[in-house]
PDB file of N, CA and C in Angstrom:
ATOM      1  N   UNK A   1     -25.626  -3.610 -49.269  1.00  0.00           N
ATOM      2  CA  UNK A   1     -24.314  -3.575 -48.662  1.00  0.00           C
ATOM      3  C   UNK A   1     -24.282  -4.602 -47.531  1.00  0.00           C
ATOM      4  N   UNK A   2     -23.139  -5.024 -47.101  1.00  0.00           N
ATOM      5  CA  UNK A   2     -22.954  -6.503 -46.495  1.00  0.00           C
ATOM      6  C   UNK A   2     -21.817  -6.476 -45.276  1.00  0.00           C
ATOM      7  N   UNK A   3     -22.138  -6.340 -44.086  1.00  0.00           N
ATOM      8  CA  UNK A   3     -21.573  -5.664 -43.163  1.00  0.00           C
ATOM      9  C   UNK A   3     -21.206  -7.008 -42.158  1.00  0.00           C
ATOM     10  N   UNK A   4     -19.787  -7.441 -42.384  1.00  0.00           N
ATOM     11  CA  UNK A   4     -19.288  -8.463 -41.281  1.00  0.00           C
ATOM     12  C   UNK A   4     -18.572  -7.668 -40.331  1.00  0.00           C
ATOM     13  N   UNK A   5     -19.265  -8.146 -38.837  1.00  0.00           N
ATOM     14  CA  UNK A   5     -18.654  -7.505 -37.594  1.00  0.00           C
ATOM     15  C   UNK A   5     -16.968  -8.115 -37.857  1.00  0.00           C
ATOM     16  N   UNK A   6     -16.209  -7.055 -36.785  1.00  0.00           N
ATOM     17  CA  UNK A   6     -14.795  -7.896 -36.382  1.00  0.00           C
ATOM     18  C   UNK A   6     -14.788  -8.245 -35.106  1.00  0.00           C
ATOM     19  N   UNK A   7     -13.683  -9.072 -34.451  1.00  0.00           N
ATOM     20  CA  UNK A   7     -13.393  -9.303 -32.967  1.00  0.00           C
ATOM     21  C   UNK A   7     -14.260  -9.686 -32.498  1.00  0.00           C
ATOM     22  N   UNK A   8     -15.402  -9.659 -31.089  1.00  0.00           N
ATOM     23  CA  UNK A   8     -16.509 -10.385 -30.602  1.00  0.00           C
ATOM     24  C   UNK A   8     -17.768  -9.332 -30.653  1.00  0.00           C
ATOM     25  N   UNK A   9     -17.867  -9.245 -31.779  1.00  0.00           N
ATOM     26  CA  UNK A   9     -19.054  -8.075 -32.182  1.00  0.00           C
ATOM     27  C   UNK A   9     -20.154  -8.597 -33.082  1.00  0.00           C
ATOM     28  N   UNK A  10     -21.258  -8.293 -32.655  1.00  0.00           N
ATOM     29  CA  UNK A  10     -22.465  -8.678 -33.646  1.00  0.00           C
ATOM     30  C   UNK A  10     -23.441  -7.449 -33.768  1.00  0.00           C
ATOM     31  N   UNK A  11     -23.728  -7.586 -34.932  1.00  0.00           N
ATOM     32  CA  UNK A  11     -24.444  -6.366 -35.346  1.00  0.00           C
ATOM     33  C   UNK A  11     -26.223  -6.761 -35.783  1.00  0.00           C
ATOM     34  N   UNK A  12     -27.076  -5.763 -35.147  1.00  0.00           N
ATOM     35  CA  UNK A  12     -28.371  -5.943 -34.100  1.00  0.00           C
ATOM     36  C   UNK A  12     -29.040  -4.904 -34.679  1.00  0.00           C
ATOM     37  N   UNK A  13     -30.371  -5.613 -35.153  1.00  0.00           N
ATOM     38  CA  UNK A  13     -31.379  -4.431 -35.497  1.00  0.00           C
ATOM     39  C   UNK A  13     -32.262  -4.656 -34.100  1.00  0.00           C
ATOM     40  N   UNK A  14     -32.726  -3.462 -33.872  1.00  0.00           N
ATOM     41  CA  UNK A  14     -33.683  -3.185 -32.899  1.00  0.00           C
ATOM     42  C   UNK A  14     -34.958  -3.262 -33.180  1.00  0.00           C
ATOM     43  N   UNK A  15     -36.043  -3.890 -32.088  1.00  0.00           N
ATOM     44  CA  UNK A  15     -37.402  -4.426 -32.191  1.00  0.00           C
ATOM     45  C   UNK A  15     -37.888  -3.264 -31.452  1.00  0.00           C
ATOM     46  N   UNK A  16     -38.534  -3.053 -32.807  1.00  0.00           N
ATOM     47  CA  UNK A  16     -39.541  -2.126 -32.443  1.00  0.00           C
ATOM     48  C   UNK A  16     -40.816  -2.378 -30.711  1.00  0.00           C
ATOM     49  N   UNK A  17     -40.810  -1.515 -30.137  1.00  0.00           N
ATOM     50  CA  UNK A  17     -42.056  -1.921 -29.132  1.00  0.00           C
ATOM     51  C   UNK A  17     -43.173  -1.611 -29.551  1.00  0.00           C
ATOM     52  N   UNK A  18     -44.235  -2.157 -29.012  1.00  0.00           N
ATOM     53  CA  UNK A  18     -46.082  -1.460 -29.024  1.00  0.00           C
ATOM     54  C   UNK A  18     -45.638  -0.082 -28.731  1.00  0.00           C
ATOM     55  N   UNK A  19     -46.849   0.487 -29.172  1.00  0.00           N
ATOM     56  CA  UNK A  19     -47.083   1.889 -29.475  1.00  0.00           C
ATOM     57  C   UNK A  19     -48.399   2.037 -28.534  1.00  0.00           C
ATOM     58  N   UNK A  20     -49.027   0.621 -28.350  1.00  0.00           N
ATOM     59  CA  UNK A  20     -50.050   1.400 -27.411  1.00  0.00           C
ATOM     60  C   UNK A  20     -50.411   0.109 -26.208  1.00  0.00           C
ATOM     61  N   UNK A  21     -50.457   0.898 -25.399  1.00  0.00           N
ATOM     62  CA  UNK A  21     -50.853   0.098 -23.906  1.00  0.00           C
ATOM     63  C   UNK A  21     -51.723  -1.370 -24.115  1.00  0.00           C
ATOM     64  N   UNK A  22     -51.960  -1.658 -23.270  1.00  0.00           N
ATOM     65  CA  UNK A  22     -52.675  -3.030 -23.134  1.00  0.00           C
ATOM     66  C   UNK A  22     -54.237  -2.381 -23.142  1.00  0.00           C
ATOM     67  N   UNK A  23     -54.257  -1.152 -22.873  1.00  0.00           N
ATOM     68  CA  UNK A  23     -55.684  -0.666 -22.609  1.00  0.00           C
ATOM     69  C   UNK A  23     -55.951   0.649 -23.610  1.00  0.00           C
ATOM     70  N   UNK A  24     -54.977   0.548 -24.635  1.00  0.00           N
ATOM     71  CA  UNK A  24     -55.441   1.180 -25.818  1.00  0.00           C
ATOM     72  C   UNK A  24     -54.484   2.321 -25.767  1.00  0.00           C
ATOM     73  N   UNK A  25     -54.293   3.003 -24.911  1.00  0.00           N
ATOM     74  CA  UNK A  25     -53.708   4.518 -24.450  1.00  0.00           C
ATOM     75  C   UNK A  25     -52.116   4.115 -25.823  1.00  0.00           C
ATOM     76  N   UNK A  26     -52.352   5.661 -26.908  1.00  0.00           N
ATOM     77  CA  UNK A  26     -51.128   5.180 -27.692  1.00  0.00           C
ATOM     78  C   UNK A  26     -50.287   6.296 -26.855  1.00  0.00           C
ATOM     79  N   UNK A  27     -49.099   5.447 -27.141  1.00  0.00           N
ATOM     80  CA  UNK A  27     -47.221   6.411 -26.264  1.00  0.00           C
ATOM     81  C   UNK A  27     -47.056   6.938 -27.220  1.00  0.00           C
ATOM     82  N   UNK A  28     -47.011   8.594 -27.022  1.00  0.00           N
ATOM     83  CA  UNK A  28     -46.393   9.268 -28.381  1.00  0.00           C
ATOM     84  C   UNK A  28     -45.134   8.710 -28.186  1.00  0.00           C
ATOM     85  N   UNK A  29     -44.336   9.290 -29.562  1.00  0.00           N
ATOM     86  CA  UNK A  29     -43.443   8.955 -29.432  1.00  0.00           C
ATOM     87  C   UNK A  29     -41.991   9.561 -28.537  1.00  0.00           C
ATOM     88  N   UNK A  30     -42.415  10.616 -28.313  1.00  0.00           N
ATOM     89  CA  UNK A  30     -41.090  11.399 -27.287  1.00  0.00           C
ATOM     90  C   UNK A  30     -41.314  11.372 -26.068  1.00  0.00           C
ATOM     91  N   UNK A  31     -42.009  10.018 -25.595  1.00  0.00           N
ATOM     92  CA  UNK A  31     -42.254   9.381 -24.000  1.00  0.00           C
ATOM     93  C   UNK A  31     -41.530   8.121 -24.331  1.00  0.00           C
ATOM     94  N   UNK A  32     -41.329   7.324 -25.340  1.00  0.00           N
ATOM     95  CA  UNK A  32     -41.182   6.266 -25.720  1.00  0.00           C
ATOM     96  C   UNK A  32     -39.293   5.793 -25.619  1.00  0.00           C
ATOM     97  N   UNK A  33     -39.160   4.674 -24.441  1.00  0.00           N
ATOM     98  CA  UNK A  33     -37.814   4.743 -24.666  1.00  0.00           C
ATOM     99  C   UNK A  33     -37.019   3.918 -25.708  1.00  0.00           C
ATOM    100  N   UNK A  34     -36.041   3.840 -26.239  1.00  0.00           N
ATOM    101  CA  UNK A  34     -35.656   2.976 -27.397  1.00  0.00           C
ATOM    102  C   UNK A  34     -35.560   1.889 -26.776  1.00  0.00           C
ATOM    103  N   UNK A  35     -35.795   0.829 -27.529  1.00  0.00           N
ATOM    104  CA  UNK A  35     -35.927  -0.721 -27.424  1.00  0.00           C
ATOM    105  C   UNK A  35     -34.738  -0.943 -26.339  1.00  0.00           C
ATOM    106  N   UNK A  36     -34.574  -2.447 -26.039  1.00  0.00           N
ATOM    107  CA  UNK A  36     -33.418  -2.258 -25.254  1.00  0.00           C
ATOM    108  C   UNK A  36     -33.303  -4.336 -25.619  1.00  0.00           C
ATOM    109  N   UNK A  37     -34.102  -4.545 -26.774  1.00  0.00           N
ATOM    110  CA  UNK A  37     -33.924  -5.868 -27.575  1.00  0.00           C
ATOM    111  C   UNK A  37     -33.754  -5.873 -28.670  1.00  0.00           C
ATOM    112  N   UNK A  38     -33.345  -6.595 -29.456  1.00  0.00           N
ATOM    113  CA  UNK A  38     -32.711  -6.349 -31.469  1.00  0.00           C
ATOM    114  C   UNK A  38     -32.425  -8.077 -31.746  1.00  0.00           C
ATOM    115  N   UNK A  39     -32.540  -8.218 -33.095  1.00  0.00           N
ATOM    116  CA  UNK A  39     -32.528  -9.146 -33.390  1.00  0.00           C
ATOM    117  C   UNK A  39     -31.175  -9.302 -34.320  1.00  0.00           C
ATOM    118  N   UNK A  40     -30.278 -10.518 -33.749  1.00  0.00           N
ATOM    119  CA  UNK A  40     -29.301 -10.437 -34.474  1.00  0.00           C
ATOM    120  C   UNK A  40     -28.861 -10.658 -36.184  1.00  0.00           C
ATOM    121  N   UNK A  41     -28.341  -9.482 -36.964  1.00  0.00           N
ATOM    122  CA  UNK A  41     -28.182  -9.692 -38.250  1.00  0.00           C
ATOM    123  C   UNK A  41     -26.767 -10.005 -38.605  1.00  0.00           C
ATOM    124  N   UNK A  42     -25.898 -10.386 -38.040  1.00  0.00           N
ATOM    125  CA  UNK A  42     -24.382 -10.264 -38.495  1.00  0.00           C
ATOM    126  C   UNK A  42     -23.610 -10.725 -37.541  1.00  0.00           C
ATOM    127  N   UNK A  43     -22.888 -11.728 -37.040  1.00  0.00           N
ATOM    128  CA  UNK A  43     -21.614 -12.204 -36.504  1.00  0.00           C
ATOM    129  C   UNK A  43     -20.165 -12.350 -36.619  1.00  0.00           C
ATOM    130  N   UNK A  44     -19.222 -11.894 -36.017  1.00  0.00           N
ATOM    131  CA  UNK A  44     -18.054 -11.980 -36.259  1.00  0.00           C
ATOM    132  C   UNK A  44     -17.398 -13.137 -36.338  1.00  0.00           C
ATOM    133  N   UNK A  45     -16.914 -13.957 -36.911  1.00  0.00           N
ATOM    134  CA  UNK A  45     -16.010 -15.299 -36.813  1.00  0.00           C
ATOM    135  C   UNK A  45     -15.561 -15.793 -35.870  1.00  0.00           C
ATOM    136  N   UNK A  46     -15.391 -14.963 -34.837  1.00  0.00           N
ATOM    137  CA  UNK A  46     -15.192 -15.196 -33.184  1.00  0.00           C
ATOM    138  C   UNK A  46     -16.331 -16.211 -32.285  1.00  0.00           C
ATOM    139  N   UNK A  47     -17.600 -14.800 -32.558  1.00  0.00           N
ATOM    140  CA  UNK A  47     -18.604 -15.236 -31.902  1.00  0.00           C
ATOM    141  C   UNK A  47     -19.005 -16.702 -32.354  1.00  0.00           C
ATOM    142  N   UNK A  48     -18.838 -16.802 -33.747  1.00  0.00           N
ATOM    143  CA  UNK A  48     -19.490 -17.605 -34.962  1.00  0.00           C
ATOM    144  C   UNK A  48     -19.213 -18.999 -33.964  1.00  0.00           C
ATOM    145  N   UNK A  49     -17.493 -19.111 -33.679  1.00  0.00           N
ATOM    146  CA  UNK A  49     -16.772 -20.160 -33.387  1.00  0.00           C
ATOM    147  C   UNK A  49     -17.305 -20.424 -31.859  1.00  0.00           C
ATOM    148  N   UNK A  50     -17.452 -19.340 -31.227  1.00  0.00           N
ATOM    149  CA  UNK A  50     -18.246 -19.509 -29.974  1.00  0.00           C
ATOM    150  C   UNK A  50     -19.322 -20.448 -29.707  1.00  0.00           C
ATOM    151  N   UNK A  51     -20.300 -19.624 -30.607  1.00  0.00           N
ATOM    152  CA  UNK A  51     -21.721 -20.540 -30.693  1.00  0.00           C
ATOM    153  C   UNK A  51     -22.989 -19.967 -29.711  1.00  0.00           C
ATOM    154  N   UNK A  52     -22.448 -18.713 -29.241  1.00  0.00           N
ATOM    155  CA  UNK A  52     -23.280 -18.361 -27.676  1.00  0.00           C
ATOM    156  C   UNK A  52     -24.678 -17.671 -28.424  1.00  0.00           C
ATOM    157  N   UNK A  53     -24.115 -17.238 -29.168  1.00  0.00           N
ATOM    158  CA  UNK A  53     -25.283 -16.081 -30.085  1.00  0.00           C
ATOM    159  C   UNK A  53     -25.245 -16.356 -31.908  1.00  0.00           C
ATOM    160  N   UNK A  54     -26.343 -16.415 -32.720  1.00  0.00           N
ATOM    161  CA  UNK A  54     -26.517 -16.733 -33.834  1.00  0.00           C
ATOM    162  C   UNK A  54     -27.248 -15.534 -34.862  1.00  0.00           C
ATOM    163  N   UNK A  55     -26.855 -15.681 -36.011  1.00  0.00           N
ATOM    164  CA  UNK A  55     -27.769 -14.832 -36.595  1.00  0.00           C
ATOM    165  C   UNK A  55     -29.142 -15.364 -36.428  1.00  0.00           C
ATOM    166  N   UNK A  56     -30.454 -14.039 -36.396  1.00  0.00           N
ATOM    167  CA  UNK A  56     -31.193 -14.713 -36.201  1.00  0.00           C
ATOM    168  C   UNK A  56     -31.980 -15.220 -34.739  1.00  0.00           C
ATOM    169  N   UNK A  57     -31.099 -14.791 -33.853  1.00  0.00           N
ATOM    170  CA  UNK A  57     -31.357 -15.062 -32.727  1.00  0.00           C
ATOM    171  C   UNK A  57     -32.107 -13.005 -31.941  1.00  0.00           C
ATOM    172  N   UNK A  58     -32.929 -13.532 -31.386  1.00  0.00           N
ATOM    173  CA  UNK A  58     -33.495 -12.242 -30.213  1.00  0.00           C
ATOM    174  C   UNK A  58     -32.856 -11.916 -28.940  1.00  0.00           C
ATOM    175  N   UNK A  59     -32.085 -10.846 -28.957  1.00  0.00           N
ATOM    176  CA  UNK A  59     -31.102 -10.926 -27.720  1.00  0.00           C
ATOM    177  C   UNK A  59     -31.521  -9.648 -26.785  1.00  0.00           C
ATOM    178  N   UNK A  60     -31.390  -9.233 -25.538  1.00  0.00           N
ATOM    179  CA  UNK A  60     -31.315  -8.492 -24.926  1.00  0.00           C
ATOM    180  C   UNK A  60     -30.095  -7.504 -24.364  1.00  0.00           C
ATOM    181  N   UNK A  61     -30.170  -6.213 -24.551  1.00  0.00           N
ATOM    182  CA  UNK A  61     -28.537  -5.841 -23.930  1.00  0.00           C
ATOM    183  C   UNK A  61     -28.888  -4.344 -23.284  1.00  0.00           C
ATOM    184  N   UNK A  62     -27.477  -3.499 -22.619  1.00  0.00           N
ATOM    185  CA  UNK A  62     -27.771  -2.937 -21.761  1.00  0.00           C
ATOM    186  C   UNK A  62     -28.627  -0.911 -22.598  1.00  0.00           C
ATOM    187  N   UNK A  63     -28.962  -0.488 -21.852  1.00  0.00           N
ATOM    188  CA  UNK A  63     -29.244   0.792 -21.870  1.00  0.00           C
ATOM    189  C   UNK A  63     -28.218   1.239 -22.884  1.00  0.00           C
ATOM    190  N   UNK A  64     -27.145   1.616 -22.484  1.00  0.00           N
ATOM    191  CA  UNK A  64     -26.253   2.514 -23.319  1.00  0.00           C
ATOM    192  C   UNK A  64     -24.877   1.766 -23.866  1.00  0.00           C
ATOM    193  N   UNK A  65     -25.310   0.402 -24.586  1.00  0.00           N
ATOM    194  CA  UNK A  65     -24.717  -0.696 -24.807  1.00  0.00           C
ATOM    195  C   UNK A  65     -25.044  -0.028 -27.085  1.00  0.00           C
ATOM    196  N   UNK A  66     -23.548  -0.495 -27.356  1.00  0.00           N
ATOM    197  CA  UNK A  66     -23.569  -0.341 -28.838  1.00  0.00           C
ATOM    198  C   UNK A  66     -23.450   0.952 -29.420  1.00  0.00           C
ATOM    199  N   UNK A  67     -22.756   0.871 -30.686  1.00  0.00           N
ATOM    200  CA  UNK A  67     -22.610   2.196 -31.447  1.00  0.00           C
ATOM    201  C   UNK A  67     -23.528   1.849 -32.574  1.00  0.00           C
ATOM    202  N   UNK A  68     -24.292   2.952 -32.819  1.00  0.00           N
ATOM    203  CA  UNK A  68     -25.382   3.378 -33.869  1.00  0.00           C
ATOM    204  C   UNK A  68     -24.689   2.938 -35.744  1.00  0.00           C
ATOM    205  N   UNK A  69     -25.114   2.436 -36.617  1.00  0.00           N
ATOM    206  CA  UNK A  69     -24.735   2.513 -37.679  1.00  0.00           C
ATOM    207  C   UNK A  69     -25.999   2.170 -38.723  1.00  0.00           C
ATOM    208  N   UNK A  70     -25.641   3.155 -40.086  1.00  0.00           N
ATOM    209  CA  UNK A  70     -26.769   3.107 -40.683  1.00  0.00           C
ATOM    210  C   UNK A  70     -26.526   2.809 -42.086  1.00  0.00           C
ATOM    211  N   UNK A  71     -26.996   1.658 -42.772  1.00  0.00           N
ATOM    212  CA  UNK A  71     -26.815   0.983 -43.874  1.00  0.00           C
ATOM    213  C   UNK A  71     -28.063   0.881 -44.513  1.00  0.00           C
ATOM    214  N   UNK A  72     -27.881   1.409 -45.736  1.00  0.00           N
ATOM    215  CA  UNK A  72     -28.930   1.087 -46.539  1.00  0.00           C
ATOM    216  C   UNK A  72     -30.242   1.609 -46.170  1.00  0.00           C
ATOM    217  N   UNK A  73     -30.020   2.996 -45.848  1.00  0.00           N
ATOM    218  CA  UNK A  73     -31.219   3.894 -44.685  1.00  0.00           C
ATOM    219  C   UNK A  73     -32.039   2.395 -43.741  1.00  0.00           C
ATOM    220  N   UNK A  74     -31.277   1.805 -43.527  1.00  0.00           N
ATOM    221  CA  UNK A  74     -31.570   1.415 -42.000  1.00  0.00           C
ATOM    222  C   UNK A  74     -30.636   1.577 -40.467  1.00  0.00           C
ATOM    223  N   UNK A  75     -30.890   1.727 -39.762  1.00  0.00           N
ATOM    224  CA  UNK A  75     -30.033   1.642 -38.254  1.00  0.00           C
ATOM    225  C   UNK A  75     -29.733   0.265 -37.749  1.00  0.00           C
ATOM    226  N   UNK A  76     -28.566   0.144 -37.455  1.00  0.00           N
ATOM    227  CA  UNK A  76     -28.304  -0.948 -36.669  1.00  0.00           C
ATOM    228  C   UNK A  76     -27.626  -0.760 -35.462  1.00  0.00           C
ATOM    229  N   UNK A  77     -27.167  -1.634 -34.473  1.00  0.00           N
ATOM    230  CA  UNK A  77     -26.325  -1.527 -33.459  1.00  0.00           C
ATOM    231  C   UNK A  77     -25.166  -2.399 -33.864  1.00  0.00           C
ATOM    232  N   UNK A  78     -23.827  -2.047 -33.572  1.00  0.00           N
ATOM    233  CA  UNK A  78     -22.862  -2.678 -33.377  1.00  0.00           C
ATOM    234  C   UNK A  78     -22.069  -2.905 -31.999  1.00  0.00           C
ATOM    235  N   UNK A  79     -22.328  -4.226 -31.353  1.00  0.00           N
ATOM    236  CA  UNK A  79     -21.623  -4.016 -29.989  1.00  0.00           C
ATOM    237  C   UNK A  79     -21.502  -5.308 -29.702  1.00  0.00           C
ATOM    238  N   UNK A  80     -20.392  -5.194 -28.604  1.00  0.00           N
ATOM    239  CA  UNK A  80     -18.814  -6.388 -28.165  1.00  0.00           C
ATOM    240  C   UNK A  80     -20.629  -7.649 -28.111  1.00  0.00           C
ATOM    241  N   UNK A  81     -19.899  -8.756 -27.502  1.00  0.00           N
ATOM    242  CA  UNK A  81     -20.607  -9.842 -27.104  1.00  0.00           C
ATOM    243  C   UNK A  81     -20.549  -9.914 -25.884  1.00  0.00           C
ATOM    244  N   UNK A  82     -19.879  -9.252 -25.068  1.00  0.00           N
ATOM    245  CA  UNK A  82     -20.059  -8.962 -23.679  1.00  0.00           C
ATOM    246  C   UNK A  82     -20.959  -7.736 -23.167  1.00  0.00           C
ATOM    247  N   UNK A  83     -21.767  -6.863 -24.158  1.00  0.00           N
ATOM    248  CA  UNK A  83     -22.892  -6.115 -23.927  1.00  0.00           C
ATOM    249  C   UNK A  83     -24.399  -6.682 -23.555  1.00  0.00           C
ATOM    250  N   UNK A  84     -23.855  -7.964 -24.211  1.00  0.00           N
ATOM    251  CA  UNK A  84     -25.075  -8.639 -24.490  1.00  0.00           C
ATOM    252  C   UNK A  84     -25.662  -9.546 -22.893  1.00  0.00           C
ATOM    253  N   UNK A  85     -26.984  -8.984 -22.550  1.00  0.00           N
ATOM    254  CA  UNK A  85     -26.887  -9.529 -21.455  1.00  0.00           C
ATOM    255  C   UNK A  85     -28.128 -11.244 -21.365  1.00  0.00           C
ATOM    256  N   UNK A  86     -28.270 -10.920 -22.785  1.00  0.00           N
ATOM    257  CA  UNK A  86     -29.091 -13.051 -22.799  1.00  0.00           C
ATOM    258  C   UNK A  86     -29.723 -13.195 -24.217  1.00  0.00           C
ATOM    259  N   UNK A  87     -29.949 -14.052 -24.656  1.00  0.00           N
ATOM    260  CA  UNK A  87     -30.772 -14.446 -25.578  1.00  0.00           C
ATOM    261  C   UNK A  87     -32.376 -14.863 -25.346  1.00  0.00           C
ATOM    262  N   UNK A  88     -33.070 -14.436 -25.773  1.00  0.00           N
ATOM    263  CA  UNK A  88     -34.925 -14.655 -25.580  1.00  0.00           C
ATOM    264  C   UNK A  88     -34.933 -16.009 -26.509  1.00  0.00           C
TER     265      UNK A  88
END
Protein backbone atom coordinates (compact mmCIF):
# COMPACT_ATOMS: atom_id res chain seq x y z
CA UNK A 1 0.00 0.00 0.00
CA UNK A 2 1.30 3.50 -1.08
CA UNK A 3 0.67 6.34 1.21
CA UNK A 4 1.12 10.11 -0.26
CA UNK A 5 1.08 12.73 2.58
CA UNK A 6 -1.28 15.97 1.87
CA UNK A 7 -0.57 19.78 2.64
CA UNK A 8 3.08 20.12 4.39
CA UNK A 9 3.20 16.61 5.79
CA UNK A 10 5.74 13.85 5.50
CA UNK A 11 5.40 10.57 6.65
CA UNK A 12 8.46 9.05 8.99
CA UNK A 13 9.45 5.72 10.09
CA UNK A 14 11.17 5.76 13.36
CA UNK A 15 14.91 4.63 14.12
CA UNK A 16 15.09 2.31 16.24
CA UNK A 17 17.78 3.16 19.31
CA UNK A 18 20.58 0.75 20.97
CA UNK A 19 19.23 -1.49 23.33
CA UNK A 20 22.33 -1.52 25.26
CA UNK A 21 24.67 1.05 26.85
CA UNK A 22 28.12 1.81 25.74
CA UNK A 23 29.13 -0.48 28.68
CA UNK A 24 26.97 -3.37 27.83
CA UNK A 25 24.05 -2.74 30.49
CA UNK A 26 20.82 -3.84 28.06
CA UNK A 27 17.52 -1.08 28.60
CA UNK A 28 14.62 -3.26 28.97
CA UNK A 29 12.29 -2.20 27.15
CA UNK A 30 9.64 -0.29 29.49
CA UNK A 31 12.62 2.20 30.56
CA UNK A 32 13.19 2.83 26.94
CA UNK A 33 11.84 6.12 25.49
CA UNK A 34 10.51 6.11 21.82
CA UNK A 35 12.90 7.41 19.31
CA UNK A 36 12.51 11.01 18.84
CA UNK A 37 14.40 10.51 14.98
CA UNK A 38 12.70 8.61 11.76
CA UNK A 39 13.70 8.45 8.52
CA UNK A 40 11.73 10.04 5.90
CA UNK A 41 9.41 7.68 3.64
CA UNK A 42 6.81 9.91 1.89
CA UNK A 43 6.41 13.70 0.94
CA UNK A 44 3.65 15.82 0.13
CA UNK A 45 3.92 17.92 -3.19
CA UNK A 46 4.24 20.95 -1.05
CA UNK A 47 7.19 19.93 0.83
CA UNK A 48 8.43 18.18 -2.51
CA UNK A 49 8.32 21.88 -4.15
CA UNK A 50 9.99 23.22 -1.03
CA UNK A 51 13.03 21.13 -1.12
CA UNK A 52 13.74 21.52 2.84
CA UNK A 53 13.24 17.74 3.51
CA UNK A 54 13.54 14.61 1.04
CA UNK A 55 12.60 11.16 0.99
CA UNK A 56 15.23 9.43 2.40
CA UNK A 57 16.51 11.96 4.44
CA UNK A 58 17.14 11.41 8.70
CA UNK A 59 15.23 14.04 10.47
CA UNK A 60 14.71 14.95 14.03
CA UNK A 61 11.31 16.19 15.64
CA UNK A 62 9.59 17.02 18.82
CA UNK A 63 8.46 14.61 21.82
CA UNK A 64 4.78 14.60 21.15
CA UNK A 65 5.12 15.69 17.47
CA UNK A 66 2.94 13.32 14.76
CA UNK A 67 -0.01 10.99 14.55
CA UNK A 68 0.72 7.20 14.70
CA UNK A 69 -0.29 5.19 11.44
CA UNK A 70 0.07 1.63 10.57
CA UNK A 71 0.49 0.17 7.05
CA UNK A 72 1.30 -2.99 6.08
CA UNK A 73 1.88 -4.09 9.95
CA UNK A 74 4.35 -1.38 10.06
CA UNK A 75 4.07 2.09 12.14
CA UNK A 76 4.74 5.25 10.80
CA UNK A 77 4.46 8.91 11.83
CA UNK A 78 2.55 11.41 9.99
CA UNK A 79 3.33 15.08 10.84
CA UNK A 80 3.12 18.94 9.47
CA UNK A 81 6.81 20.06 8.31
CA UNK A 82 6.81 22.47 10.95
CA UNK A 83 7.20 19.53 13.67
CA UNK A 84 10.20 18.89 12.24
CA UNK A 85 12.93 20.38 14.14
CA UNK A 86 16.32 19.56 11.51
CA UNK A 87 17.66 17.17 9.28
CA UNK A 88 20.92 14.87 10.45
Amino acid sequence: MTFKPLGKRVLLERVEEATTTATGIIIPDNAKEKPLSGIVRAVSPKVEEKGLVKVGDKVVFGKYAGTELTLDSKTYLVMNLDDLLGVL
